[in-house]
Protein backbone atom coordinates (compact mmCIF):
# COMPACT_ATOMS: atom_id res chain seq x y z
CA UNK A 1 7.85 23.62 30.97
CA UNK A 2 11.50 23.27 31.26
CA UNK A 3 13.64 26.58 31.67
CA UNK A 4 14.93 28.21 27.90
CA UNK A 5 17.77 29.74 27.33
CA UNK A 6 15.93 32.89 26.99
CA UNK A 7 15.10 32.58 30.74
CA UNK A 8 19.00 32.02 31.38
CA UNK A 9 20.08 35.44 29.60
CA UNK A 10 17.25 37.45 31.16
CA UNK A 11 18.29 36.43 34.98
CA UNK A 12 22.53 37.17 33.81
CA UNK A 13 21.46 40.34 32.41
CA UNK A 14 19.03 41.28 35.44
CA UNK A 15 21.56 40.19 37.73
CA UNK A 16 24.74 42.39 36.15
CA UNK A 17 22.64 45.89 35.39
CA UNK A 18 21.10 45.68 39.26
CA UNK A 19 24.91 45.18 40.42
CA UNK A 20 26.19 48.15 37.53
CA UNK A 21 23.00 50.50 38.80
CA UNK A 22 23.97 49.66 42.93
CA UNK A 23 27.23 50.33 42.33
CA UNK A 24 26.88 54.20 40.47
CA UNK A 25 26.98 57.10 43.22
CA UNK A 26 23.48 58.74 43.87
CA UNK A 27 24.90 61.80 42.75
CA UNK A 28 25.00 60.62 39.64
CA UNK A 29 22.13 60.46 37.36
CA UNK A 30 21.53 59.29 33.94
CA UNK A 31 24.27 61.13 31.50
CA UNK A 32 23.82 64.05 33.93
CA UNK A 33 26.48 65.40 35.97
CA UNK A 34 26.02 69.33 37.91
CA UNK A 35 28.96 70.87 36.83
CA UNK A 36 29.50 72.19 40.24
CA UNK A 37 30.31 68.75 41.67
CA UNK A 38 32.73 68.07 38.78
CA UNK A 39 34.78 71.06 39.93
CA UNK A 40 34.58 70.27 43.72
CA UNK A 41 36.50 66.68 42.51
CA UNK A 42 38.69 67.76 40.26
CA UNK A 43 36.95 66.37 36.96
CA UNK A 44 37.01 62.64 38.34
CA UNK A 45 33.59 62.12 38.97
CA UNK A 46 32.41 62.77 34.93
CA UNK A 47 34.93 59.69 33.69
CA UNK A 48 32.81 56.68 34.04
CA UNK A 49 29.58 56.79 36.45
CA UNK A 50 27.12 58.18 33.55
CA UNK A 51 28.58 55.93 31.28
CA UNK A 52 27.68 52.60 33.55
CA UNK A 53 24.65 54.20 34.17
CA UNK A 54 23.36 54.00 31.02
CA UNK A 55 24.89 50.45 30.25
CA UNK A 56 22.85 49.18 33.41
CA UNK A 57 19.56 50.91 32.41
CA UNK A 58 20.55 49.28 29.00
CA UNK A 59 20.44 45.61 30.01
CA UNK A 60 17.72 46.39 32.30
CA UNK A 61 15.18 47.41 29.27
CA UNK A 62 17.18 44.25 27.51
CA UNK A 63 15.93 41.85 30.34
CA UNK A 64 12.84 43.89 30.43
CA UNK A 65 12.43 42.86 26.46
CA UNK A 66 13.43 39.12 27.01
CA UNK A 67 11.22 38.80 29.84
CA UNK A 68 8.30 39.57 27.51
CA UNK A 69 8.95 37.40 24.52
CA UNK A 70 10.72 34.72 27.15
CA UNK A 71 7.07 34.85 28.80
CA UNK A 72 5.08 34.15 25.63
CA UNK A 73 7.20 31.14 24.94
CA UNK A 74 6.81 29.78 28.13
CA UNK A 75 3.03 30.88 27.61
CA UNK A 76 2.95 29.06 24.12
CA UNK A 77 4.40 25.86 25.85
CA UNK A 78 1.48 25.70 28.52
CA UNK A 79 -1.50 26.89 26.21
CA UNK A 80 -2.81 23.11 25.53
CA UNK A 81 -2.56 22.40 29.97
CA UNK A 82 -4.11 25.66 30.69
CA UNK A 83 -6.82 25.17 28.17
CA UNK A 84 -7.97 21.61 28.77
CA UNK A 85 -6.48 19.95 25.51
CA UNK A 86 -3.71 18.29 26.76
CA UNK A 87 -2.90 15.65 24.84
């Protein structure tokens, strides 16, 4: 079964949240920020982190989704060698 384009956008958008989700401080957790540790640095630390958190979890539950219906196409594709009716 030859690779799908499906397969193509589910390794990109794998590959991009994992490098998003690495790159986000620990301290920061999904849209959640302690208040005290936006004080200690000056307000800095709420700009962007919980924003590309949530755009990496995003594309991970995206490749999560294409991995599924990627799967049953490949699955589709190999029914008739898997079952013995090759043709």
């Amino acid at each position: 079964v030859k690779v799908g384009f499906q397969g193509k956008v589910k390794t990109a958008a794998t590959m991009v949240a994992l490098t998003i989700v690495l790159s986000v401080p620990d301290s920061v957790g999904l849209s959640w920020v302690p208040s005290q540790l936006v004080s200690l640095t000056g307000g800095w630390l709420s700009g962007g982190w919980p924003l590309l958190m949530n755009l990496g979890m995003s594309l991970l539950f995206l490749s999560s989704f294409v991995t599924v219906t990627s799967g049953s196409v490949y699955f589709r594709a190999a029914a008739p060698v898997l079952m013995g009716k090759e043709d």
